[in-house]
C-alpha atoms as a PDB file:
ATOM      1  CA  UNK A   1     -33.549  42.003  17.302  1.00  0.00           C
ATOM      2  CA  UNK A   2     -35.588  39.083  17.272  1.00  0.00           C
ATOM      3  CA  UNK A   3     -35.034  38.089  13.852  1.00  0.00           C
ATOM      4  CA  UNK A   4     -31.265  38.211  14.753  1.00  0.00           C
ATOM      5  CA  UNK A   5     -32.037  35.766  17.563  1.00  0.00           C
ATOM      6  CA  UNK A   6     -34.343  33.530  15.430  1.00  0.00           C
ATOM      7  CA  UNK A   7     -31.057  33.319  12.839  1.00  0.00           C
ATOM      8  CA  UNK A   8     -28.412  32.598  15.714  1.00  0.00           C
ATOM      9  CA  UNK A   9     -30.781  29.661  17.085  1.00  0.00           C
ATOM     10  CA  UNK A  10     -31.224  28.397  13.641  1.00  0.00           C
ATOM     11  CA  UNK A  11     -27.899  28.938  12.835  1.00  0.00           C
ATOM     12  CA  UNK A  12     -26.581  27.135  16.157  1.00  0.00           C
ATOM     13  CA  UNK A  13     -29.064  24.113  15.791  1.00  0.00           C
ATOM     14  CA  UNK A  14     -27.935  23.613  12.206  1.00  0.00           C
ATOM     15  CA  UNK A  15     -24.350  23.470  13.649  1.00  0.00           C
ATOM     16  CA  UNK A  16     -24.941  21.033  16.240  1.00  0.00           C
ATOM     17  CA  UNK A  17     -26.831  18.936  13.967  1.00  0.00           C
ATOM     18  CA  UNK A  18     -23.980  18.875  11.468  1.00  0.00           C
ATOM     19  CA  UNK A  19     -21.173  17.721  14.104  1.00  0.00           C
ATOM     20  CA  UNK A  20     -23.111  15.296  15.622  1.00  0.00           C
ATOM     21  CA  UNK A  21     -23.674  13.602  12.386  1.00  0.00           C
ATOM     22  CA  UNK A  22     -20.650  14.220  10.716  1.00  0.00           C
ATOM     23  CA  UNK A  23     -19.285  11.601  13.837  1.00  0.00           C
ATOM     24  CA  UNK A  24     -22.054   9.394  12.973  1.00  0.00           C
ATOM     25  CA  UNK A  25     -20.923   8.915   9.302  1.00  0.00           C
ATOM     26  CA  UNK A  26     -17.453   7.729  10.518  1.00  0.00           C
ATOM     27  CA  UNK A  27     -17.034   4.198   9.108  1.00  0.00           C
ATOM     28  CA  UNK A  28     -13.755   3.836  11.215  1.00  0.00           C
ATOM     29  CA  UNK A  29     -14.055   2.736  14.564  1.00  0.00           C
ATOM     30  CA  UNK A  30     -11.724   5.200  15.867  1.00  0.00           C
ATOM     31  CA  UNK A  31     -10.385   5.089  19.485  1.00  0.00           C
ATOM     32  CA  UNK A  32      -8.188   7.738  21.955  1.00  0.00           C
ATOM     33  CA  UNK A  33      -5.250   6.243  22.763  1.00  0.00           C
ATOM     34  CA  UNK A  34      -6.087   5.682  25.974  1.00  0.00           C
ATOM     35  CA  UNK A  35      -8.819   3.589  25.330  1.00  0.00           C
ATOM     36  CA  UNK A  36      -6.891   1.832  22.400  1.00  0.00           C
ATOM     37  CA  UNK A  37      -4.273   0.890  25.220  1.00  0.00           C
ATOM     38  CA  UNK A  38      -6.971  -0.690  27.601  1.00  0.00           C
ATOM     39  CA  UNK A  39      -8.264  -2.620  24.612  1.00  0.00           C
ATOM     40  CA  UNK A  40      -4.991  -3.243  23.614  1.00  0.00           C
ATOM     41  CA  UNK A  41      -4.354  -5.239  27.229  1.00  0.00           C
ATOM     42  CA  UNK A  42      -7.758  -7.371  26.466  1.00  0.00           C
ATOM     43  CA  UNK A  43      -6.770  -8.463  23.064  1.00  0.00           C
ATOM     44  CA  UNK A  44      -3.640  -7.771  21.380  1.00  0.00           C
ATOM     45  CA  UNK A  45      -3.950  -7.299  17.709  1.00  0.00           C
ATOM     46  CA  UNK A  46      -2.155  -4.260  15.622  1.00  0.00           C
ATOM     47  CA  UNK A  47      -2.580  -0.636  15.431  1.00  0.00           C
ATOM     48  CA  UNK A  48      -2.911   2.052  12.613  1.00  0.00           C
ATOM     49  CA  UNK A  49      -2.469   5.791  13.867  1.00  0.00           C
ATOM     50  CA  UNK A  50      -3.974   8.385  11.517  1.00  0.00           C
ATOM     51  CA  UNK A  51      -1.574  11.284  12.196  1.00  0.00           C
ATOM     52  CA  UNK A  52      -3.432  14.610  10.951  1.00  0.00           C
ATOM     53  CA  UNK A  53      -3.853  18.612  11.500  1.00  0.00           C
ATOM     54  CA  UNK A  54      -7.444  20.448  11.946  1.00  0.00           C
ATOM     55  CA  UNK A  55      -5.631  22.367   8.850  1.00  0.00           C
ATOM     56  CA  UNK A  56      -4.661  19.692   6.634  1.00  0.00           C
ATOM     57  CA  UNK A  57      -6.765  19.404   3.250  1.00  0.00           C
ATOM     58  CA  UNK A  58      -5.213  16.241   2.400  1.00  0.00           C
ATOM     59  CA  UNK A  59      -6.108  14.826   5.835  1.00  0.00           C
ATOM     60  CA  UNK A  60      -9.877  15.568   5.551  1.00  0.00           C
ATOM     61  CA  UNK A  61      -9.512  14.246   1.618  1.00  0.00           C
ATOM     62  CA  UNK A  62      -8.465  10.746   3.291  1.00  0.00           C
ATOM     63  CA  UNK A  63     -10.720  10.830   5.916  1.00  0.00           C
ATOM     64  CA  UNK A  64     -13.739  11.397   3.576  1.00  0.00           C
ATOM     65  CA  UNK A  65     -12.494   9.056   0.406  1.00  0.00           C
ATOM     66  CA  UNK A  66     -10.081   6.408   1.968  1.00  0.00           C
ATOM     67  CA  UNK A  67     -11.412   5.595   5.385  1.00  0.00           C
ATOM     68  CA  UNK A  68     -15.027   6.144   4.526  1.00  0.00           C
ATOM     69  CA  UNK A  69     -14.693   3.567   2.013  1.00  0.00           C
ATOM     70  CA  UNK A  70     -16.466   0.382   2.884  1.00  0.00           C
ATOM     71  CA  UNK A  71     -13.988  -2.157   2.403  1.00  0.00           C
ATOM     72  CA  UNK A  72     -11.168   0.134   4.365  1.00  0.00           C
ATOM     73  CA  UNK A  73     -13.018   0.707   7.003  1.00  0.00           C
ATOM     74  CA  UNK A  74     -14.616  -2.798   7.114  1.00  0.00           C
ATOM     75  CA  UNK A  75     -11.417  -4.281   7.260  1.00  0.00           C
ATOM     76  CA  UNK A  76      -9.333  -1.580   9.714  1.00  0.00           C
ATOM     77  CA  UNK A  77     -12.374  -2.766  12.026  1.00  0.00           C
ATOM     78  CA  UNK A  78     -11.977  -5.989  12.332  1.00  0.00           C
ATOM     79  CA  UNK A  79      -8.213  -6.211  12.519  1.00  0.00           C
ATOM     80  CA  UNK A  80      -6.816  -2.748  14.057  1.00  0.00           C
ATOM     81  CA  UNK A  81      -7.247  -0.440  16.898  1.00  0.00           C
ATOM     82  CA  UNK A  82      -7.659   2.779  15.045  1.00  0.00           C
ATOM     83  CA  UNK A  83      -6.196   6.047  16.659  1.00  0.00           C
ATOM     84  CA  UNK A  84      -6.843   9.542  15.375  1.00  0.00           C
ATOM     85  CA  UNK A  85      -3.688  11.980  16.118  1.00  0.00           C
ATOM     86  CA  UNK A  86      -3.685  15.668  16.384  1.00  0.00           C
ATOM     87  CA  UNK A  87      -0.145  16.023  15.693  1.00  0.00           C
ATOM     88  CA  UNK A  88      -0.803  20.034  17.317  1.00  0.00           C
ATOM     89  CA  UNK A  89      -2.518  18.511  20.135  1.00  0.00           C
ATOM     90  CA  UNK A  90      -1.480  20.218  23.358  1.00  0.00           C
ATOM     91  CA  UNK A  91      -2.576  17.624  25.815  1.00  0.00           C
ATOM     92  CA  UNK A  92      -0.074  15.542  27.684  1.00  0.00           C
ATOM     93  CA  UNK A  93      -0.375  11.920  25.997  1.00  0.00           C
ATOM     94  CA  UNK A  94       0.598   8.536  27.507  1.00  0.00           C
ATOM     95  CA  UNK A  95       1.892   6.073  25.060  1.00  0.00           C
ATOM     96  CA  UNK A  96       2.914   2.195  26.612  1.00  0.00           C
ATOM     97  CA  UNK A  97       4.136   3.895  29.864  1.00  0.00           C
ATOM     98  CA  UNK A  98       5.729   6.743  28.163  1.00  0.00           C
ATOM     99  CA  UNK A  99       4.567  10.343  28.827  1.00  0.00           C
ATOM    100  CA  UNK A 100       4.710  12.892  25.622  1.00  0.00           C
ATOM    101  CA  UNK A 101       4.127  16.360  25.984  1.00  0.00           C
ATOM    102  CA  UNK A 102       3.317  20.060  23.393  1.00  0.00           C
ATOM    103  CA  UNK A 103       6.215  21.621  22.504  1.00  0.00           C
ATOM    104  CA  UNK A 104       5.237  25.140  21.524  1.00  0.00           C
ATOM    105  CA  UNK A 105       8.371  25.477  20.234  1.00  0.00           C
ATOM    106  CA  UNK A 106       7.546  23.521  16.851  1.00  0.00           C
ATOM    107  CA  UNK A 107       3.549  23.549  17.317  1.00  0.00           C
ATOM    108  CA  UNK A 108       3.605  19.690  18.077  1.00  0.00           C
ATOM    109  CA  UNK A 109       2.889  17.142  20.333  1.00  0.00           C
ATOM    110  CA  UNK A 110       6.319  14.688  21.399  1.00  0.00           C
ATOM    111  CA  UNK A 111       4.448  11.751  20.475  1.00  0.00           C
ATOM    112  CA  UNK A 112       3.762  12.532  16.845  1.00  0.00           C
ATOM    113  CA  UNK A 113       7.019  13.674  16.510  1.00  0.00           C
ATOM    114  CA  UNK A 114       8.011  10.157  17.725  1.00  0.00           C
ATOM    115  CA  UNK A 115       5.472   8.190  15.545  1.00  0.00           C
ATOM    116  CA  UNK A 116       6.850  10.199  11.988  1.00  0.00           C
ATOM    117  CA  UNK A 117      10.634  10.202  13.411  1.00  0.00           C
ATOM    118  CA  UNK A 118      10.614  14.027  13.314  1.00  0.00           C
ATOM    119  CA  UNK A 119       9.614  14.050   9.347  1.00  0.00           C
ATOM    120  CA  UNK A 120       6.270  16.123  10.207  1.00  0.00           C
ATOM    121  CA  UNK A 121       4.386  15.557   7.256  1.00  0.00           C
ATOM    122  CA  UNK A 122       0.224  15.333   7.108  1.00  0.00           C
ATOM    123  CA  UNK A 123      -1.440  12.987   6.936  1.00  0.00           C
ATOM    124  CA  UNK A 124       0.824  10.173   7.743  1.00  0.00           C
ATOM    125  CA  UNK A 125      -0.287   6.839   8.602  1.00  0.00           C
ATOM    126  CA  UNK A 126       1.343   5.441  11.059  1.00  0.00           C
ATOM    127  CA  UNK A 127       1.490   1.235  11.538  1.00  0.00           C
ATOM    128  CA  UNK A 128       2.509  -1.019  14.845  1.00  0.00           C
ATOM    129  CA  UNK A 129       2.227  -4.219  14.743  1.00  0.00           C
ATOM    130  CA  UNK A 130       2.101  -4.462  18.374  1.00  0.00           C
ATOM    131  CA  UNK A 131       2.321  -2.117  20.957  1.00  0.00           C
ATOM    132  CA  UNK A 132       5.702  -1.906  21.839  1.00  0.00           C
ATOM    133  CA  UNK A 133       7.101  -1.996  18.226  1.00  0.00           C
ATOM    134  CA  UNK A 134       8.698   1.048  16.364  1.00  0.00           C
ATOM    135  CA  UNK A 135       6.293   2.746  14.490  1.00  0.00           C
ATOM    136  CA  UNK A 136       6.434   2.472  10.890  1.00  0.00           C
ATOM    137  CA  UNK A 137       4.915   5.795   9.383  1.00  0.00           C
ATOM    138  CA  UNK A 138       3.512   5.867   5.647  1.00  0.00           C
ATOM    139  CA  UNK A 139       3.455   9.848   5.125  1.00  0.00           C
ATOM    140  CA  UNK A 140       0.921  11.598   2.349  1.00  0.00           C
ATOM    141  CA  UNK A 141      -2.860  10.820   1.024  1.00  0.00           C
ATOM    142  CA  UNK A 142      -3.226   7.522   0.276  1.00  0.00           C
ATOM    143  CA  UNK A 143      -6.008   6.014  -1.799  1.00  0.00           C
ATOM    144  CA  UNK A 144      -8.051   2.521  -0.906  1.00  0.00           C
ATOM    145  CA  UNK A 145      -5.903   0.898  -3.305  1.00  0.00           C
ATOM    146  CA  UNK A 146      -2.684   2.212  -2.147  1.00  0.00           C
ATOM    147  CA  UNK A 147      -3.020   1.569   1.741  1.00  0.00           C
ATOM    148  CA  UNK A 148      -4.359  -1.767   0.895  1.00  0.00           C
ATOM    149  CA  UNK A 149      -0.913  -3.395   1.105  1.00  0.00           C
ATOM    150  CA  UNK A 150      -0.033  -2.108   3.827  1.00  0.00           C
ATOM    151  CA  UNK A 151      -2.621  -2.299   5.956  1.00  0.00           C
ATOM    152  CA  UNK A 152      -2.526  -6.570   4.808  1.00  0.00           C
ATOM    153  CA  UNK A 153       0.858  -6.952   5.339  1.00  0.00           C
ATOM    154  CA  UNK A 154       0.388  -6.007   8.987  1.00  0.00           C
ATOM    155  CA  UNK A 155      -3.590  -6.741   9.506  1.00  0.00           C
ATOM    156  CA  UNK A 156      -3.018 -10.443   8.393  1.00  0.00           C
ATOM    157  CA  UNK A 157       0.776 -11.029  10.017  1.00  0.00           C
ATOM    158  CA  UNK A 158       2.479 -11.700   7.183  1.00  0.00           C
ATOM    159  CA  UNK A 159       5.102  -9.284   8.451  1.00  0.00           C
ATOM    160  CA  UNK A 160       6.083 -12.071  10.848  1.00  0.00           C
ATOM    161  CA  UNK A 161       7.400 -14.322   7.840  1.00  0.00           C
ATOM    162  CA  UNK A 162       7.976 -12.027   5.349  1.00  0.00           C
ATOM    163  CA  UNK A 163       9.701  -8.491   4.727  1.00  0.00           C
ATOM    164  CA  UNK A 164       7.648  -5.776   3.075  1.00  0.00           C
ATOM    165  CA  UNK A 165       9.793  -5.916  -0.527  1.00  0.00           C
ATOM    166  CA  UNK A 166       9.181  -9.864  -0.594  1.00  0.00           C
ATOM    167  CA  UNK A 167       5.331  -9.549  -0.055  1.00  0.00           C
ATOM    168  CA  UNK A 168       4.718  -7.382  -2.256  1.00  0.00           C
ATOM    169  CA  UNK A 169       6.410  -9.248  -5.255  1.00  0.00           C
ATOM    170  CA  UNK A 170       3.163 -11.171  -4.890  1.00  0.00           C
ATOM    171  CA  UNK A 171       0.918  -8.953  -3.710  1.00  0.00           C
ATOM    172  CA  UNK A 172      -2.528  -7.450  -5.972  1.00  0.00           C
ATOM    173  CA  UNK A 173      -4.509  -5.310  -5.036  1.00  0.00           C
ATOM    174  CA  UNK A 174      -8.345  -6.102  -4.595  1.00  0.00           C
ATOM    175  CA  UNK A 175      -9.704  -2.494  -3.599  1.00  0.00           C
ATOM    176  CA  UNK A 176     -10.607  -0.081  -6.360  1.00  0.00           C
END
């Protein structure tokens, strides 16, 4: 019996010790949305929304290869709020004034059915260049290189002078 108990503690330390530090790796500053929003008030500045499952393998392939990658994560820092989405979260969510609720129905949460206009896909990133604006979801895995555009066209404005087609006629990618 005691060895049983010796395992369990080891086994429940080992656990604890993994979670915690599996936070600490995160590169990605991410916020809730709720403290996105108050930051939001401070300093206006655009907003990615990483729309995911707890049962997505692509979702955890992005999280550990595209935004752990330094120069993703550097850059979503210093120009985005970052929001992780549980698409099957079951917790009421207020979005710019706007309550959105489960619906057990379809296993999803209103507001993530709002975000990827119904298309439930995972992951799906999800772009605003302010709060108020519609979102503009980008579904599937993306690599460093392929959500560079994107996150440059609205990170640095230029979607204020240009349309996506036009900026990318000029656009090269940089990240690897």
């Amino acid at each position: 019996m005691k060895k049983v108990n010796i395992s369990f503690i080891i086994f429940l330390v080992a656990s604890l010790f993994i979670s915690f530090k599996s936070k600490e790796n995160e590169k990605v500053n991410w916020l809730s949305v709720e403290a996105m929003q108050l930051a939001y008030k401070k300093k206006p500045k655009p907003i990615i929304v990483d729309v995911y499952t707890s049962w997505c393998g692509w979702c955890k392939v992005m999280d550990k290869e595209t935004y752990s990658d330094d120069q993703v994560a550097a850059y979503i820092n210093e120009k985005y709020y970052a929001v992780k989405l549980d698409a099957e979260g079951k917790d009421p969510i207020e979005w710019n004034g706007k309550k959105y609720g489960y619906i057990a129905q379809h296993k999803v949460n209103e507001l993530a059915a709002y975000f990827l206009n119904g298309q439930m896909g995972y992951p799906t990133t999800v772009f605003f260049s302010s709060l108020d604006a519609n979102p503009a979801p980008l579904p599937g895995y993306l690599k460093p290189k392929e959500i560079e555009s994107p996150l440059k066209y609205f990170g640095d404005g230029i979607f204020k002078t240009k349309q996506y087609p036009e900026y990318m006629q000029s656009f090269s990618n940089s990240w690897k």
